[in-house]
Protein backbone atom coordinates (compact mmCIF):
# COMPACT_ATOMS: atom_id res chain seq x y z
CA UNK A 1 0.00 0.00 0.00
CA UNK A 2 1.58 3.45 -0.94
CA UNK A 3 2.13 5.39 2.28
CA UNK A 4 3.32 8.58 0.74
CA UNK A 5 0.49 11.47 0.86
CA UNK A 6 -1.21 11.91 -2.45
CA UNK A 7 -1.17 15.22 -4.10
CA UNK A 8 -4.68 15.64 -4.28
CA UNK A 9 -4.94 14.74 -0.12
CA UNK A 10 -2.59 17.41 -0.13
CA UNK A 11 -4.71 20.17 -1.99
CA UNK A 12 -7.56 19.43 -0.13
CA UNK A 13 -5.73 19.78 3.28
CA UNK A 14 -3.73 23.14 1.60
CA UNK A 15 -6.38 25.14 1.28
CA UNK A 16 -7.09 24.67 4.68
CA UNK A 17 -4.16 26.16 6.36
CA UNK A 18 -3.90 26.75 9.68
CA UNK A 19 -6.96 28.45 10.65
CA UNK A 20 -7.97 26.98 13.50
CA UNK A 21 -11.28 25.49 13.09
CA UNK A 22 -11.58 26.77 9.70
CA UNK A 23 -10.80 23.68 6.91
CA UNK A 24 -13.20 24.56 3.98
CA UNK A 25 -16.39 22.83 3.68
CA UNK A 26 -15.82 22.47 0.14
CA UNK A 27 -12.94 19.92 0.58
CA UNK A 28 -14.97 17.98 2.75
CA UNK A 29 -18.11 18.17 0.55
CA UNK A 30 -15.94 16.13 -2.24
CA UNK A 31 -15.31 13.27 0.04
CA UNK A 32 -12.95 12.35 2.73
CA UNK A 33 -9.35 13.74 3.43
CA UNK A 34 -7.85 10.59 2.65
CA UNK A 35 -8.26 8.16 0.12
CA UNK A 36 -7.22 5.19 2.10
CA UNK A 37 -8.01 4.16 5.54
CA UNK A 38 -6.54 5.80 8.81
CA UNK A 39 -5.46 4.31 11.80
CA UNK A 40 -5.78 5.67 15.76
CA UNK A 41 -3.23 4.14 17.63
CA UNK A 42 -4.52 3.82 21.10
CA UNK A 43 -2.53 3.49 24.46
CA UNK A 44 -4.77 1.60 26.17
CA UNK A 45 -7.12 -1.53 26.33
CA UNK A 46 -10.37 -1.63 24.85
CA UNK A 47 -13.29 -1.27 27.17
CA UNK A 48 -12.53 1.82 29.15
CA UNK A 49 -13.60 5.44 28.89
CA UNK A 50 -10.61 6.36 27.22
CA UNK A 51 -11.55 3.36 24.60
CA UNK A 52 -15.05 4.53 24.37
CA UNK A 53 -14.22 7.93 23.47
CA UNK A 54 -11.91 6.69 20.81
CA UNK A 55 -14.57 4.53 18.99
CA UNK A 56 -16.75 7.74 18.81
CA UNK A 57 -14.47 9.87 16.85
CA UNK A 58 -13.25 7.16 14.97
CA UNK A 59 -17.34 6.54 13.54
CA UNK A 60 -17.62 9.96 13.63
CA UNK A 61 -14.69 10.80 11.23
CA UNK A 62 -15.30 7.94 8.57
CA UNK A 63 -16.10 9.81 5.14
CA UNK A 64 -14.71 12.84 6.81
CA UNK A 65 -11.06 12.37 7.29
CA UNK A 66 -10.93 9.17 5.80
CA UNK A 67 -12.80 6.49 4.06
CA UNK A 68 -12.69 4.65 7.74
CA UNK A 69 -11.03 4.72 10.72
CA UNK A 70 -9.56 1.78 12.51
CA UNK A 71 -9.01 1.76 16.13
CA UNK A 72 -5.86 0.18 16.98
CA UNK A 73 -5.24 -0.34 20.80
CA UNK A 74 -1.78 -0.89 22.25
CA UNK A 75 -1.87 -1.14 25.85
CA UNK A 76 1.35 -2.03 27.91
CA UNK A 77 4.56 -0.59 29.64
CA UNK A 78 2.12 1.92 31.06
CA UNK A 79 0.85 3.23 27.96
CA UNK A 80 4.33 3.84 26.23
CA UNK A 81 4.07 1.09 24.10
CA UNK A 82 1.60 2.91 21.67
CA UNK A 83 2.84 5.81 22.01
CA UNK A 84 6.25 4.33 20.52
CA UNK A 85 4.45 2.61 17.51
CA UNK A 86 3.06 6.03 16.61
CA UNK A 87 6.21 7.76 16.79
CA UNK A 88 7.73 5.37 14.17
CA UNK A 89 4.31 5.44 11.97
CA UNK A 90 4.60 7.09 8.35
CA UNK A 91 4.11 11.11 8.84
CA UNK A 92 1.42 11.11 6.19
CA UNK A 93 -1.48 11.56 7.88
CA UNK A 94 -2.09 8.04 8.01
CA UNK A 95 -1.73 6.87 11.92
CA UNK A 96 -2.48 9.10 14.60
CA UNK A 97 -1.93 8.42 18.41
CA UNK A 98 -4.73 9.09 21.07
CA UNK A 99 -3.12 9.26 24.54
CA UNK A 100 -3.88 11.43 27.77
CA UNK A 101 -1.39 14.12 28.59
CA UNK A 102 0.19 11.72 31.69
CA UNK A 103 2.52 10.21 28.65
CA UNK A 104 3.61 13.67 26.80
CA UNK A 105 4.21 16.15 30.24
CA UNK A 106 4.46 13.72 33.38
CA UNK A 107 6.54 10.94 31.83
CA UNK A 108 9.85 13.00 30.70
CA UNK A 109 10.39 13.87 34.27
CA UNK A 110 9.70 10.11 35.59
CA UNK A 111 11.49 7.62 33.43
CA UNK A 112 15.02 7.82 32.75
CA UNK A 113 15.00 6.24 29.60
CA UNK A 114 12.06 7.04 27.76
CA UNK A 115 12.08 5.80 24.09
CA UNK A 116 10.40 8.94 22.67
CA UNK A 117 10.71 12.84 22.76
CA UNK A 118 6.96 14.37 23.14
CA UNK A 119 8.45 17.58 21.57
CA UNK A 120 10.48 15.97 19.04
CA UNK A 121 8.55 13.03 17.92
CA UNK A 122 5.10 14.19 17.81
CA UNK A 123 2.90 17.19 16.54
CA UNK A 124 -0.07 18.15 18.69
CA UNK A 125 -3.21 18.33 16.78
CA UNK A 126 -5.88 18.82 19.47
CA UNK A 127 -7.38 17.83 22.60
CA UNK A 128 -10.52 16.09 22.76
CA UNK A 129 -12.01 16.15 26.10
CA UNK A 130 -11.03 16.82 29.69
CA UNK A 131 -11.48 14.61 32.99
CA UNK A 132 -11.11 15.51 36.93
CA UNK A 133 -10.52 13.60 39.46
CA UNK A 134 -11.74 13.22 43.35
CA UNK A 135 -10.47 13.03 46.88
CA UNK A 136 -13.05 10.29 48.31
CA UNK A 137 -13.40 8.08 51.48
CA UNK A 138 -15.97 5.45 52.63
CA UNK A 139 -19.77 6.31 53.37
CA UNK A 140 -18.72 5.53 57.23
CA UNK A 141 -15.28 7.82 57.08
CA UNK A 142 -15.42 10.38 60.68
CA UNK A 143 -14.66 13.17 57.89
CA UNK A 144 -17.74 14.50 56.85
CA UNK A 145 -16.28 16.74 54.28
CA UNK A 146 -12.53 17.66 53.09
CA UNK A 147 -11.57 20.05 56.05
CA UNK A 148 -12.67 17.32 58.34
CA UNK A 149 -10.77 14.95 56.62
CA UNK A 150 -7.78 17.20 56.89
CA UNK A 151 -8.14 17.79 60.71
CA UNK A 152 -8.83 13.90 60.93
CA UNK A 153 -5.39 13.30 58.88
CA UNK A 154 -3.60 15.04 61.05
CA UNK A 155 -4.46 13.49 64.26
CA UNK A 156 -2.83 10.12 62.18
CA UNK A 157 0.61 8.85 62.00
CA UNK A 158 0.55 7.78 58.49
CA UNK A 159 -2.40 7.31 56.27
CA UNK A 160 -2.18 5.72 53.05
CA UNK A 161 -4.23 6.60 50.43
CA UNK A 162 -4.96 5.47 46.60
CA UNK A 163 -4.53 6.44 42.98
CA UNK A 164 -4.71 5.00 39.40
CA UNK A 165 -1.47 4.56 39.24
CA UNK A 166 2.09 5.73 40.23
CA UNK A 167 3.55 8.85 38.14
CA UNK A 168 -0.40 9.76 37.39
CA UNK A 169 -1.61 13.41 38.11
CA UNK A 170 -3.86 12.34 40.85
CA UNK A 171 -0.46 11.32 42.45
CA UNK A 172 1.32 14.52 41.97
CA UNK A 173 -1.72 16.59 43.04
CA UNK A 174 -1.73 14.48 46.23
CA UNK A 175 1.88 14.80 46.48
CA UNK A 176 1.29 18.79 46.44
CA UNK A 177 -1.99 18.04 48.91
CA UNK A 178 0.57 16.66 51.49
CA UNK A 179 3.15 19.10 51.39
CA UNK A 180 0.52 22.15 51.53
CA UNK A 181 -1.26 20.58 54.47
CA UNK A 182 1.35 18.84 56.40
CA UNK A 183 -0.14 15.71 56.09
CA UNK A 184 2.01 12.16 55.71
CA UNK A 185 0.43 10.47 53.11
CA UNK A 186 1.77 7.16 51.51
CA UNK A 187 0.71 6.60 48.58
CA UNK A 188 -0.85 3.11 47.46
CA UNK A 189 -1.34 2.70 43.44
CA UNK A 190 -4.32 0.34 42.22
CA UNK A 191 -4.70 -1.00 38.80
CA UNK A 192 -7.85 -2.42 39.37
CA UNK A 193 -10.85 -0.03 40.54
CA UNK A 194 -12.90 -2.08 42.19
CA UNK A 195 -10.18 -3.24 44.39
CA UNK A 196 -9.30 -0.18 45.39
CA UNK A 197 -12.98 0.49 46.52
CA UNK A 198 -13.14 -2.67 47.99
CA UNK A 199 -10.08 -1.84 50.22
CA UNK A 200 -11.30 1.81 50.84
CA UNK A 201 -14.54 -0.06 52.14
CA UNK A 202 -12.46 -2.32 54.28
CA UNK A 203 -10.76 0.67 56.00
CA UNK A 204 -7.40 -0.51 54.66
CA UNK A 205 -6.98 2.65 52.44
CA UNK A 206 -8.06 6.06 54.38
CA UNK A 207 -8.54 7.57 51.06
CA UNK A 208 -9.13 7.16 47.18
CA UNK A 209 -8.14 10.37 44.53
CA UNK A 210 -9.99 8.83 41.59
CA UNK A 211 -11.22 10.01 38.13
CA UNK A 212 -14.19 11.31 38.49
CA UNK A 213 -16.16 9.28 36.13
CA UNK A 214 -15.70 6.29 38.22
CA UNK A 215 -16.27 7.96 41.28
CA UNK A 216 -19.58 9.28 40.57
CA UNK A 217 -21.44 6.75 40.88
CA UNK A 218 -20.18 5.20 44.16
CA UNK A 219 -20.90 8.77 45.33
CA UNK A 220 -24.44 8.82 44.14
CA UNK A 221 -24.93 5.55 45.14
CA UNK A 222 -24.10 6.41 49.04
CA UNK A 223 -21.62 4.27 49.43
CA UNK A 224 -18.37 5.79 49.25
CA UNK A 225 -18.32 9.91 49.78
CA UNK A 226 -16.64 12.22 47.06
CA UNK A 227 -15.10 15.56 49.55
CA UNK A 228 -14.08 17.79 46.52
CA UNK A 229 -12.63 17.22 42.98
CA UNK A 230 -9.90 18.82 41.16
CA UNK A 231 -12.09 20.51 38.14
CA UNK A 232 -11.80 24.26 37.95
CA UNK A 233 -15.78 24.46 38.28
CA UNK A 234 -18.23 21.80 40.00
CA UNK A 235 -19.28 19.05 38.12
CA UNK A 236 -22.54 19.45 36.69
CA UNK A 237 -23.68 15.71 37.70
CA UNK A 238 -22.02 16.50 41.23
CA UNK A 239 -23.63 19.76 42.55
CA UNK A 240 -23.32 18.67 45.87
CA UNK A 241 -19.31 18.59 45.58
CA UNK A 242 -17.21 21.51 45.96
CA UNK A 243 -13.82 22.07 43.98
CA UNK A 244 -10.75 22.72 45.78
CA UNK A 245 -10.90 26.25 44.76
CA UNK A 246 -13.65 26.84 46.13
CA UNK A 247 -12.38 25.02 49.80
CA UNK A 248 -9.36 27.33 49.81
CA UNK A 249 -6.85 24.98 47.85
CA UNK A 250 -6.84 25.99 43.90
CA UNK A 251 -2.83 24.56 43.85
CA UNK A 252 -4.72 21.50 43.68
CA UNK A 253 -7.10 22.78 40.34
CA UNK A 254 -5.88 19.77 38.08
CA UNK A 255 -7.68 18.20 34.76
CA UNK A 256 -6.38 15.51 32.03
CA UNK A 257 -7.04 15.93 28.89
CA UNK A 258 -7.17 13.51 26.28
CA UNK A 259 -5.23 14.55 22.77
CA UNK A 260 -4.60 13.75 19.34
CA UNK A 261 -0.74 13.64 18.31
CA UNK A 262 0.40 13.41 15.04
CA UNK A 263 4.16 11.78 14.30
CA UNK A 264 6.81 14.73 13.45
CA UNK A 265 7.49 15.56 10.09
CA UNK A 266 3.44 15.63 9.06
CA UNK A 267 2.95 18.29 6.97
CA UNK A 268 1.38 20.82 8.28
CA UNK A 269 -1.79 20.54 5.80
CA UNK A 270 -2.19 17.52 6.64
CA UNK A 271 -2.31 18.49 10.44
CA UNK A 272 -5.41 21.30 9.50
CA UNK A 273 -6.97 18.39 7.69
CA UNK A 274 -7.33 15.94 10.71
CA UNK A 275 -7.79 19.31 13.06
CA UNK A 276 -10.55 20.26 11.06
CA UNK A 277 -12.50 17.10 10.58
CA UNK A 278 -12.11 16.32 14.23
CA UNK A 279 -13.24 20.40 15.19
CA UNK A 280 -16.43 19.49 13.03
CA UNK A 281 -17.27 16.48 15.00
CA UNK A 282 -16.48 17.51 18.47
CA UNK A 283 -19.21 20.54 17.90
CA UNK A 284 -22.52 18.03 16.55
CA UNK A 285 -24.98 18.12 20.13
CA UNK A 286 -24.73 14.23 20.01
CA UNK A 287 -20.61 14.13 20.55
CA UNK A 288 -20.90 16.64 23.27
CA UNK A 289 -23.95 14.96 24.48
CA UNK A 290 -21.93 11.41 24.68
CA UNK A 291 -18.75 12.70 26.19
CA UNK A 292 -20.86 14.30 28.91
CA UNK A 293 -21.97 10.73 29.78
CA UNK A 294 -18.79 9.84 30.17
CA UNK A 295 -18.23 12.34 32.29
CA UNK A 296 -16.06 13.54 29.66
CA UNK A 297 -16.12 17.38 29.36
CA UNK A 298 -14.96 18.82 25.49
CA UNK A 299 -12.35 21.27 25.23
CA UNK A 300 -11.60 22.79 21.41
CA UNK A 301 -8.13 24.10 20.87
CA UNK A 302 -6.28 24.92 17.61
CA UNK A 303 -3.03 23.25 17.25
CA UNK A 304 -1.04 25.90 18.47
CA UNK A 305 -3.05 26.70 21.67
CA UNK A 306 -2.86 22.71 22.46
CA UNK A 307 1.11 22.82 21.57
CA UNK A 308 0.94 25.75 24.59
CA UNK A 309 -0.89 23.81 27.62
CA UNK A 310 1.28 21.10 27.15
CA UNK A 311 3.87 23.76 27.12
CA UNK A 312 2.64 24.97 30.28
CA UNK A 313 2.00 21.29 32.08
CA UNK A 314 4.98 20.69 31.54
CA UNK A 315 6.24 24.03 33.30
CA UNK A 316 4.09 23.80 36.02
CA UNK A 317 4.31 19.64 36.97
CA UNK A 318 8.33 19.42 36.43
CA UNK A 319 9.15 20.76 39.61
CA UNK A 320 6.84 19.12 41.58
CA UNK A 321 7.94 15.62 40.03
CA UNK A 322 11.64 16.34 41.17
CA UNK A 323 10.53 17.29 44.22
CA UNK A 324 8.83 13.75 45.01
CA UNK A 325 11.78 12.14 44.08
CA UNK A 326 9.78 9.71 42.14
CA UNK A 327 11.42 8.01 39.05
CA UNK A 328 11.36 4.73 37.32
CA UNK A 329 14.73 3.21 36.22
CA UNK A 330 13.45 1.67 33.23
């Protein structure tokens, strides 16, 4: 199969430029982008939220950006496996990566010898949609609400508490929790979700900081007790909830955003091509509508204000990953 960018792909896409949302209707009205199919590498397993939201851009964007889209997930060495595969992918338009921001800001400062170079190997494109997370205890926690938590923490000699995973932002925002407030916190990572409930039930973990979407429902349910979350505003599902912000504690404002990442070397038509198609879908009701489900809240950016917050991630969460002296020697 010829992996080179056709001329005619590349007209379309040129008279695009790099508007922002802006890539002519006309190009779009004479078919699809591309003239071949186009693969979205994907750094994790299928079945999740992050898997979900894949799937609908991927239907969403056949006939727009290309005659179909295949979703190809590549889970493994904590989502640097895809990641790699996209980096050595054609830069034609062809294959591009969908990964949250964890693997292009928080993972330069954790592993020492990380096979790819987020600034080198990879054009931003977009993000897609944002995510919070939530400091949460049991229904039958003392703390009836964060500050009560906090004044309970204190009183402790050690309280461990849980996250997705090690080198995740809910880890580093809980690493800047602790030193703000004083408290010792060890932290406990958890693949599995319902484990990590189960233990937070069992009084074995004092604490959970989860992504929100999971935690929703356990907090609706009455069974487990969500104390604030890390969005800049409330979440609309969760009035009930306070931010941080609003507690006193905006150093601990965080979101992840899922993004689109195109391999280095793309031309830059062909980036306002894909930015385009995937502007057009992100702004139908019924996307919106389904990433609010998910608890999935859409951002737009143009290439070039995505290239800056990762920019600025990376400025702010550097220094607090050196700080926590946290690295993996892989």
């Amino acid at each position: 199969m010829e992996r080179t960018t056709t001329r005619r792909a590349l007209l379309r896409a040129g008279a695009a430029g790099l508007s922002g949302l802006a890539v002519p209707h006309r190009a779009l009205a004479q078919g699809p982008l591309l003239d071949r199919p186009a693969r979205l590498i994907m750094n994790f397993s299928a079945g999740g939220v992050m898997d979900t939201v894949a799937r609908l851009y991927a239907e969403r964007l056949r006939g727009q950006y290309a005659p179909q889209v295949i979703v190809d997930n590549r889970p493994g060495g904590a989502a640097r496996i895809g990641v790699e595969l996209a980096k050595t992918a054609p830069a034609d338009g062809t294959t591009f990566l969908m990964t949250p921001e964890t693997m292009m800001v928080l993972y330069p400062f954790i592993y020492r010898s990380l096979r790819y170079d987020p600034q080198r190997d990879f054009v931003p494109v977009t993000g897609l949609s944002s995510f919070g997370f939530g400091w949460m205890v049991d229904a039958n926690h003392p703390a009836k609400d964060f500050h009560g938590f906090v004044e309970w923490a204190r009183r402790q000699t050690e309280i461990d508490y849980a996250t997705p995973a090690a080198g995740s932002t809910p880890h580093f925002v809980s690493v800047i929790m602790a030193q703000a407030l004083g408290l010792r916190l060890s932290h406990v990572p958890y693949r599995e979700m319902a484990m990590a409930f189960a233990d937070l039930n069992g009084g074995r973990i004092a604490a959970y900081m989860s992504v929100i979407g999971t935690a929703a429902e356990q907090h609706r349910s009455g069974r487990m007790r969500l104390l604030a979350v890390t969005m800049p505003q409330r979440v609309a599902t969760l009035p009930d909830v306070p931010t941080f912000a609003e507690l006193g504690f905006p150093q601990f404002t965080a979101d992840e955003w899922y993004g689109i990442f195109l391999p280095a070397g793309t031309p830059p038509p062909m980036v306002a091509g894909l930015h385009g198609a995937i502007a057009r879908v992100a702004a139908t009701p019924e996307m919106r509508a389904s990433l609010l489900r998910l608890e999935q809240y859409p951002v737009e950016t143009t290439p070039s204000q995505f290239a800056e917050r990762l920019r600025a991630e990376r400025a702010r969460w550097e220094p607090v990953v050196r700080s926590s002296g946290y690295e993996v020697a892989e």
